[in-house]
C-alpha atoms as a PDB file:
ATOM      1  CA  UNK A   1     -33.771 -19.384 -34.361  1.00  0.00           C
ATOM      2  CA  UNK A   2     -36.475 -21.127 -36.878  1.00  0.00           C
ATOM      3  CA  UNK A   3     -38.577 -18.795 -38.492  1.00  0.00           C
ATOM      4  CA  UNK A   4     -41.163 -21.019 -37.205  1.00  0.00           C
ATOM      5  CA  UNK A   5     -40.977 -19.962 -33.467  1.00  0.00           C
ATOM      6  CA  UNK A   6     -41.560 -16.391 -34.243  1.00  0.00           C
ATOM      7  CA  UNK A   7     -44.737 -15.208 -32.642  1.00  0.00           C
ATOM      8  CA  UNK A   8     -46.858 -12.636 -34.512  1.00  0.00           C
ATOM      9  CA  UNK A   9     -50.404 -11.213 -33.279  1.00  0.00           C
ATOM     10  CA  UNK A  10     -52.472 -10.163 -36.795  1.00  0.00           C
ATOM     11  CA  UNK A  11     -54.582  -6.995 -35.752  1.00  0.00           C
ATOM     12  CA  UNK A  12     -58.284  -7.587 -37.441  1.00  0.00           C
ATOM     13  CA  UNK A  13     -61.076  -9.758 -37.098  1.00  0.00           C
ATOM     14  CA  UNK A  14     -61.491  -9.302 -41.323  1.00  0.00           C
ATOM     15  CA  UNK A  15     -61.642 -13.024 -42.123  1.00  0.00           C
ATOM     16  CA  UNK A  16     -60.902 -12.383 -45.683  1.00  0.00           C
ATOM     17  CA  UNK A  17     -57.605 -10.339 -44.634  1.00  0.00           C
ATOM     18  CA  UNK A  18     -56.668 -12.626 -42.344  1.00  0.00           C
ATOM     19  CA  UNK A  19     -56.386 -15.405 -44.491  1.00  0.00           C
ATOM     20  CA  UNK A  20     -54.382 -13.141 -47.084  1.00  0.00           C
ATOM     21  CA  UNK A  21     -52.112 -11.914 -44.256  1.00  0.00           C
ATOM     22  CA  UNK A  22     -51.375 -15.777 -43.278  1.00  0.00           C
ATOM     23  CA  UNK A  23     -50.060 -16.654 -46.758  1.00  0.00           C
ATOM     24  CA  UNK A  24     -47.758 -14.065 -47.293  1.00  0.00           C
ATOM     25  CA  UNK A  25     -46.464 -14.605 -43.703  1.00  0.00           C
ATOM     26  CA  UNK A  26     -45.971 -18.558 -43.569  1.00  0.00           C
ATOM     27  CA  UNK A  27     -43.491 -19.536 -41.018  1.00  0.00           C
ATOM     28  CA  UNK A  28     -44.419 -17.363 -38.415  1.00  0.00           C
ATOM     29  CA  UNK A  29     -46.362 -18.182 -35.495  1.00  0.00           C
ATOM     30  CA  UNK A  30     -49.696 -16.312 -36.343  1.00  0.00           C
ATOM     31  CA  UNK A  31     -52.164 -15.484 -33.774  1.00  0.00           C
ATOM     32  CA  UNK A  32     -55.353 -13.263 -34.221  1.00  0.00           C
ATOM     33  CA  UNK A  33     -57.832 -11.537 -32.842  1.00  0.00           C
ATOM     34  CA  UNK A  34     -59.977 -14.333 -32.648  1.00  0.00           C
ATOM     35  CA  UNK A  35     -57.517 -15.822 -29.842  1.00  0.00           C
ATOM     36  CA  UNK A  36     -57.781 -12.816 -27.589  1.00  0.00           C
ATOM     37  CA  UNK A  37     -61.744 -12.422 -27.686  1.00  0.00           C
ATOM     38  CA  UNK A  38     -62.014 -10.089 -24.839  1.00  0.00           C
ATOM     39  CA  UNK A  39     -60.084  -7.283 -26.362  1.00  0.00           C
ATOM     40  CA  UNK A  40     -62.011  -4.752 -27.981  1.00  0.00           C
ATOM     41  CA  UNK A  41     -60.858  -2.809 -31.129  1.00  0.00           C
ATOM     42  CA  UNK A  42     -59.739   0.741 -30.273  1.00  0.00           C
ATOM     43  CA  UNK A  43     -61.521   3.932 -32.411  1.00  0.00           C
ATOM     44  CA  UNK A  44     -60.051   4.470 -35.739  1.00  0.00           C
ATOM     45  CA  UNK A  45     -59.827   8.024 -35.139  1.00  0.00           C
ATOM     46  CA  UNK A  46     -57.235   8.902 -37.540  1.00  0.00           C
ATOM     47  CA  UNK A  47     -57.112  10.848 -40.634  1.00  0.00           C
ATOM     48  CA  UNK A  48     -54.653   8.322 -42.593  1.00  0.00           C
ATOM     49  CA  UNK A  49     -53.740   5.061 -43.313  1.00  0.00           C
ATOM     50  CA  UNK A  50     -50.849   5.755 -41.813  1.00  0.00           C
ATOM     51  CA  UNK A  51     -52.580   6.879 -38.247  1.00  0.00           C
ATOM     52  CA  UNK A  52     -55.155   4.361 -38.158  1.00  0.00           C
ATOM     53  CA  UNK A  53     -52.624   1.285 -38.845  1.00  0.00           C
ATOM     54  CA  UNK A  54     -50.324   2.592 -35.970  1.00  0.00           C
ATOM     55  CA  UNK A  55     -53.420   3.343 -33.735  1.00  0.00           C
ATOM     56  CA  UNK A  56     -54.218  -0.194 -33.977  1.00  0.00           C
ATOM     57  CA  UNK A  57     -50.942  -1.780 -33.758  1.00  0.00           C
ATOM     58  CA  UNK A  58     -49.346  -0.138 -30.861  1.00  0.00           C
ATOM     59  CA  UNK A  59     -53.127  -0.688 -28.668  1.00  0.00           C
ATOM     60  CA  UNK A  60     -53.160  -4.277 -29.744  1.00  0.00           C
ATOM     61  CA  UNK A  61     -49.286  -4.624 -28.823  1.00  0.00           C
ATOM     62  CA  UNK A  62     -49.796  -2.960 -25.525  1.00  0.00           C
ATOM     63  CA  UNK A  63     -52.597  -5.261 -24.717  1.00  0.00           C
ATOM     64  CA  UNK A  64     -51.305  -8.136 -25.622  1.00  0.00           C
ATOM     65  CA  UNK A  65     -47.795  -8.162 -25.167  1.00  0.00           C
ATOM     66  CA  UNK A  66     -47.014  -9.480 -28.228  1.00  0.00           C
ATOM     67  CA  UNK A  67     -45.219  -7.679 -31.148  1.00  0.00           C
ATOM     68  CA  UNK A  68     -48.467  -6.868 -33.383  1.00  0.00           C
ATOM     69  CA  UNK A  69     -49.102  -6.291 -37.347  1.00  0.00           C
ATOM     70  CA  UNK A  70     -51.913  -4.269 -38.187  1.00  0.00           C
ATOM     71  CA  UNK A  71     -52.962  -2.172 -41.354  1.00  0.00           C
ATOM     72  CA  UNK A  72     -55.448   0.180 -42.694  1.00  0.00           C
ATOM     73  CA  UNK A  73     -56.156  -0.428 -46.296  1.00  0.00           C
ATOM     74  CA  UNK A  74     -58.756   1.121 -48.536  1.00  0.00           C
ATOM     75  CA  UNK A  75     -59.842   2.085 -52.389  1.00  0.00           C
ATOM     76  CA  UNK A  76     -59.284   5.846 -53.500  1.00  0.00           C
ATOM     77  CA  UNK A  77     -61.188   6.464 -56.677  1.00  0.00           C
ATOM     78  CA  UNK A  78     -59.660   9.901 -58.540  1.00  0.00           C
ATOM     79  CA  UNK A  79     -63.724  10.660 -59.554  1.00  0.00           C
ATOM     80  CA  UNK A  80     -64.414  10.557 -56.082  1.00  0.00           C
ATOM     81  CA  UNK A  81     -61.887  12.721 -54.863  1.00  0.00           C
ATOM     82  CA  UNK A  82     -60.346   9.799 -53.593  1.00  0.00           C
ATOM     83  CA  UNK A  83     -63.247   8.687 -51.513  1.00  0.00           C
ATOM     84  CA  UNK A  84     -63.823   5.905 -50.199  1.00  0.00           C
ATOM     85  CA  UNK A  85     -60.149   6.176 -48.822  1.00  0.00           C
ATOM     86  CA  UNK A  86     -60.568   5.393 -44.903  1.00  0.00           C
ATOM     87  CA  UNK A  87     -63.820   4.798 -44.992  1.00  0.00           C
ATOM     88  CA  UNK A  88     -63.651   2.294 -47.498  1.00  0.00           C
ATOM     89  CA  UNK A  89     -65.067  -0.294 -45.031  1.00  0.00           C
ATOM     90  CA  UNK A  90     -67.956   1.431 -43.918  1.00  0.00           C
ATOM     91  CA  UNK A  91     -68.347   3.422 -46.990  1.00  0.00           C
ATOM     92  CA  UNK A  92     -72.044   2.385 -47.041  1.00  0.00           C
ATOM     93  CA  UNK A  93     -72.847   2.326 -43.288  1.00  0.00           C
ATOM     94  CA  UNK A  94     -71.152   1.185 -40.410  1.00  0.00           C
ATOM     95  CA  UNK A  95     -72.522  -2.537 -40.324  1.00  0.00           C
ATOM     96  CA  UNK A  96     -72.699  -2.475 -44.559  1.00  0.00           C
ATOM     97  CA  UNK A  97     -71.783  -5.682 -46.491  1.00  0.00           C
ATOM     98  CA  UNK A  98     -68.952  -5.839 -49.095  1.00  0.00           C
ATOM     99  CA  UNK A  99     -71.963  -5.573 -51.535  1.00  0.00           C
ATOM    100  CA  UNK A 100     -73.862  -3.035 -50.109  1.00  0.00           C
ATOM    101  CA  UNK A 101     -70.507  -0.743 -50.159  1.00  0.00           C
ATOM    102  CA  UNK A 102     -69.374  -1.611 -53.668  1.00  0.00           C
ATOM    103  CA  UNK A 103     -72.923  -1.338 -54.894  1.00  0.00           C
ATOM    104  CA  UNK A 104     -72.877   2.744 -53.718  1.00  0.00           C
ATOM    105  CA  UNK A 105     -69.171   3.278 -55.170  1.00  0.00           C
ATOM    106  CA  UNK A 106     -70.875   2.117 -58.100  1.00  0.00           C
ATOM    107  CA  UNK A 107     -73.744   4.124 -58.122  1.00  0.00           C
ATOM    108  CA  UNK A 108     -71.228   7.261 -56.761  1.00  0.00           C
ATOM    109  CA  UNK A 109     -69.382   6.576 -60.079  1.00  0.00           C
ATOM    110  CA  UNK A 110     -71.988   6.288 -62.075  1.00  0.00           C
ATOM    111  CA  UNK A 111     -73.169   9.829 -61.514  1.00  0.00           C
ATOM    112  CA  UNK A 112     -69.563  11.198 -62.460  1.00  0.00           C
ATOM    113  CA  UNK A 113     -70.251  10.323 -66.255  1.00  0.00           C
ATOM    114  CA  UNK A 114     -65.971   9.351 -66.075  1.00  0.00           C
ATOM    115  CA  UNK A 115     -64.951   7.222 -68.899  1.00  0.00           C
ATOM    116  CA  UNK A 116     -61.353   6.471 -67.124  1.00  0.00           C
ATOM    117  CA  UNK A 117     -62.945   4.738 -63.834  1.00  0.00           C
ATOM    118  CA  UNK A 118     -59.140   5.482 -62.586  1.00  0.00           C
ATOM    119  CA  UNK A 119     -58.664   4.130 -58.901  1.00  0.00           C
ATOM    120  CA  UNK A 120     -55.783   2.794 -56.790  1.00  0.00           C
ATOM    121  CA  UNK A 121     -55.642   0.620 -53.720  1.00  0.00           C
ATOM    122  CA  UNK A 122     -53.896   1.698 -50.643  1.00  0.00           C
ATOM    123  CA  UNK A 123     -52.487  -0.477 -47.488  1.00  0.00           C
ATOM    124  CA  UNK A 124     -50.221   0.860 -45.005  1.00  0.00           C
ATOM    125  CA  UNK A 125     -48.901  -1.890 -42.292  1.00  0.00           C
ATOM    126  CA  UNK A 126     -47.658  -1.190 -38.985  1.00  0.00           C
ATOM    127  CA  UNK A 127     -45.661  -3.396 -37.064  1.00  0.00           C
ATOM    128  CA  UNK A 128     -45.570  -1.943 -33.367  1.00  0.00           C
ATOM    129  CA  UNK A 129     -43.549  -3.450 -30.441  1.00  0.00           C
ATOM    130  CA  UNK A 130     -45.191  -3.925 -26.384  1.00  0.00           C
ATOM    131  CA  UNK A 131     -43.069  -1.107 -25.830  1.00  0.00           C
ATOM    132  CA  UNK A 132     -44.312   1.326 -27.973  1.00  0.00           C
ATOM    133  CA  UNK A 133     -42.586   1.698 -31.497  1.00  0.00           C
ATOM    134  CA  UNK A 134     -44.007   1.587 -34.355  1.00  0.00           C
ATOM    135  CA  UNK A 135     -42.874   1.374 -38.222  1.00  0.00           C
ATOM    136  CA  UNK A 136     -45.234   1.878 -41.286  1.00  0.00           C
ATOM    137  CA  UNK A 137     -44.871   0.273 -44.655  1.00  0.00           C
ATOM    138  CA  UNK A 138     -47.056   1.579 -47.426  1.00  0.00           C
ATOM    139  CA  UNK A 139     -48.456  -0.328 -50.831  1.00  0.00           C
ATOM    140  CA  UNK A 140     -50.185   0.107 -53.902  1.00  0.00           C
ATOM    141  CA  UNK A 141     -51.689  -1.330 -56.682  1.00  0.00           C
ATOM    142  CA  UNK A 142     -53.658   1.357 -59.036  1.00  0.00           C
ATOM    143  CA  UNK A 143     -55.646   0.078 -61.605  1.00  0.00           C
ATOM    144  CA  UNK A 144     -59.533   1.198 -62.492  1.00  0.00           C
ATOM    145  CA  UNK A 145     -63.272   0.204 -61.445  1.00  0.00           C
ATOM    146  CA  UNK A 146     -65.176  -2.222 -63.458  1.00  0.00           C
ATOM    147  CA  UNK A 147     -68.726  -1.344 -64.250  1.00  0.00           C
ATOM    148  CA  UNK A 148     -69.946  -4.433 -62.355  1.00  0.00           C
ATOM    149  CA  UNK A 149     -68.657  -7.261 -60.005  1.00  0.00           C
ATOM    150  CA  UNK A 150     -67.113  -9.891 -61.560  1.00  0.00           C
ATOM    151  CA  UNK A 151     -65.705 -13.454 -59.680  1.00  0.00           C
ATOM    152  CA  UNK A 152     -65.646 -15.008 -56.719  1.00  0.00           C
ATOM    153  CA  UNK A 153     -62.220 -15.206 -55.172  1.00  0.00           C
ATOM    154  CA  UNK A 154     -61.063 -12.192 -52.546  1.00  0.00           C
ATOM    155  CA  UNK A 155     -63.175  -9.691 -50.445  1.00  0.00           C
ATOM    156  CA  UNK A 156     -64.125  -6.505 -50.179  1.00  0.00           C
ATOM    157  CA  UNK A 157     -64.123  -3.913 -53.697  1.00  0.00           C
ATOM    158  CA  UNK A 158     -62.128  -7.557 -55.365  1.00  0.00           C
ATOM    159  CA  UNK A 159     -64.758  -7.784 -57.712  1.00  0.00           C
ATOM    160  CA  UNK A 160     -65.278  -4.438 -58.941  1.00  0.00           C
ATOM    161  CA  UNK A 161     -61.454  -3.754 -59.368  1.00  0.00           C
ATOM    162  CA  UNK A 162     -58.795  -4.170 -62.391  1.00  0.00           C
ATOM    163  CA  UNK A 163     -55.150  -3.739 -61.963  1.00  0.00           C
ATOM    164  CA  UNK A 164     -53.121  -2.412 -64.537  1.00  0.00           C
ATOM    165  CA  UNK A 165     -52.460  -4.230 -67.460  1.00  0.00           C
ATOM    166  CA  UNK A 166     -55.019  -6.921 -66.772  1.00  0.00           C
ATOM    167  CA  UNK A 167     -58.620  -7.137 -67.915  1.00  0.00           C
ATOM    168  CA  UNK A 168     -59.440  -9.303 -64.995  1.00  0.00           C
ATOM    169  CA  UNK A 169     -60.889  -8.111 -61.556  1.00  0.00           C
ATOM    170  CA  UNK A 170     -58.860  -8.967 -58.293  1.00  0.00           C
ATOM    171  CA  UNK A 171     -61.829 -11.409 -57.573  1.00  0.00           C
ATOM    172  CA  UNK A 172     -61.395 -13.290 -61.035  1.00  0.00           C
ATOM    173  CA  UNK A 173     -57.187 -13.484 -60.283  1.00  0.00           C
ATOM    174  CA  UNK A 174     -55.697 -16.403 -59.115  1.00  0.00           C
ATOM    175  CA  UNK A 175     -54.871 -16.232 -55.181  1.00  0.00           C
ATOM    176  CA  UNK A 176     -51.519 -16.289 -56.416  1.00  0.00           C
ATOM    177  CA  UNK A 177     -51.428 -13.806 -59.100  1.00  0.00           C
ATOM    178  CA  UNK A 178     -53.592 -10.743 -56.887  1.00  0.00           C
ATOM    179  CA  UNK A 179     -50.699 -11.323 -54.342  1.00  0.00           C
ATOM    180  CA  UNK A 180     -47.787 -10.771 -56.862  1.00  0.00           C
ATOM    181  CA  UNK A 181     -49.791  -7.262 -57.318  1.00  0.00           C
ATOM    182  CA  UNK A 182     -51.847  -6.523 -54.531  1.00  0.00           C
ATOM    183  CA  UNK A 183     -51.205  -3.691 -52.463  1.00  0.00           C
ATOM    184  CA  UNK A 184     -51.154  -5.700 -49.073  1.00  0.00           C
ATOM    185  CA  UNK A 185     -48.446  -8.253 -50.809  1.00  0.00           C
ATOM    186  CA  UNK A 186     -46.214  -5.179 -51.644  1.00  0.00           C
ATOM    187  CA  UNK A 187     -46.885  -3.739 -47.787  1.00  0.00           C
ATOM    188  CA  UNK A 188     -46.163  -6.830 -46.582  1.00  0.00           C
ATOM    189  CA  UNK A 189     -42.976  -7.671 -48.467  1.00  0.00           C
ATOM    190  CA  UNK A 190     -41.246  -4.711 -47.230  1.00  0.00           C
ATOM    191  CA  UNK A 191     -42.613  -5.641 -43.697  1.00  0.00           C
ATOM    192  CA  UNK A 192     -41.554  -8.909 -44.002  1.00  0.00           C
ATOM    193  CA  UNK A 193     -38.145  -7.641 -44.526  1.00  0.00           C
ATOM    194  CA  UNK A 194     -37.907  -5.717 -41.527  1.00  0.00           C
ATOM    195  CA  UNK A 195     -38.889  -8.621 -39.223  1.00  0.00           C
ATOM    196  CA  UNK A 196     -36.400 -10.844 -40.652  1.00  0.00           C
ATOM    197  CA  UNK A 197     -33.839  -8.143 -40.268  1.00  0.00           C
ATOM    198  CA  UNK A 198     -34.386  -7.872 -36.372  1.00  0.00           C
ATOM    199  CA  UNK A 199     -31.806  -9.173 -33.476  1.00  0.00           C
ATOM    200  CA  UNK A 200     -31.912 -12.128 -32.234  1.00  0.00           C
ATOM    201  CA  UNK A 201     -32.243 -10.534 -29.171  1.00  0.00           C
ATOM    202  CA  UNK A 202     -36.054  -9.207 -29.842  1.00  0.00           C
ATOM    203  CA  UNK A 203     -38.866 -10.899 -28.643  1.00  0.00           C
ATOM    204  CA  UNK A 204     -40.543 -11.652 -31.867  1.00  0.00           C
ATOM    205  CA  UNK A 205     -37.120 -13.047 -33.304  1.00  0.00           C
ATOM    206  CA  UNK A 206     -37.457 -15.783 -30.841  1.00  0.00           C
END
């Protein structure tokens, strides 16, 4: 059938991601969280990426019913002994602001005296089934900190970060260009792949 009658549930409220997630997975039948507001988000009690994507993708697929894609995603900064990592969301506090959290990485760096700034971005996706399986698919995109936020465009530690071999921040990129390099577009890709290489005979193929 049509890629177009595939159904899909995206497992975050995160606007920003969201919106990214959408683009790299036209024709697909997208639904979020914001169509199932009664379900609350489970703990994210793991110690990975890779435990915290799969946590949330197999709860959201068991309580929906609906094959689900979720992923855990975060900044590891080799000064910070890769802090913020999995707590790069809440690396400030658990309500903070994308400001208030890249405004303490900054001030965290700052008192490291490193010249290099060297960081890399981390997303691992998990596609899990209503019945229970689950497969991961891990990206990155290393690159180093700026010493202040620069642009407008993307979310989260955007502004403060430059992939390799550019001089621009992920916020000053084109929407286009951070998604040729970004480490959700490389998760994605390979999870992409895997959906378009299931039977006809699974439910999200349909």
């Amino acid at each position: 059938m049509s890629d177009r009658t595939r159904k899909l549930l995206i497992g975050t409220s995160n606007v920003g991601k969201a919106h990214e997630l959408r683009q790299l997975l036209d024709g697909w039948h997208l639904l979020t969280l914001a169509d199932f507001p009664a379900l609350q988000p489970p703990p994210e009690t793991g110690e990975t990426f890779e435990a915290n994507a799969a946590l949330k993708a197999r709860y959201y697929a068991a309580h929906t019913g609906l094959w689900t894609l979720a992923d855990d995603s975060g900044l590891e900064v080799e000064a910070l002994a890769g802090a913020p990592g999995i707590h790069s969301a809440r690396y400030a506090g658990a309500s903070a602001t994308d400001a208030e959290n890249v405004a303490k990485l900054l001030a965290e760096l700052q008192r490291t005296n490193d010249p290099e700034r060297r960081a890399r971005f981390v997303c691992v996706i998990a596609l899990a089934s209503p019945d229970g399986r689950a497969w991961l698919f891990r990206g990155m995109c290393r690159g180093r900190i700026a010493h202040a936020p620069r642009g407008d465009g993307g979310f989260g530690y955007d502004p403060i970060f430059v992939p390799e071999g550019e001089s621009l921040t992920f916020s000053e990129l084109s929407a286009e260009e951070k998604q040729r390099r970004s480490h959700r577009a490389r998760a994605l890709a390979q999870a992409r792949d895997f959906l378009l290489s299931l039977r006809d005979d699974e439910p999200c193929a349909r």
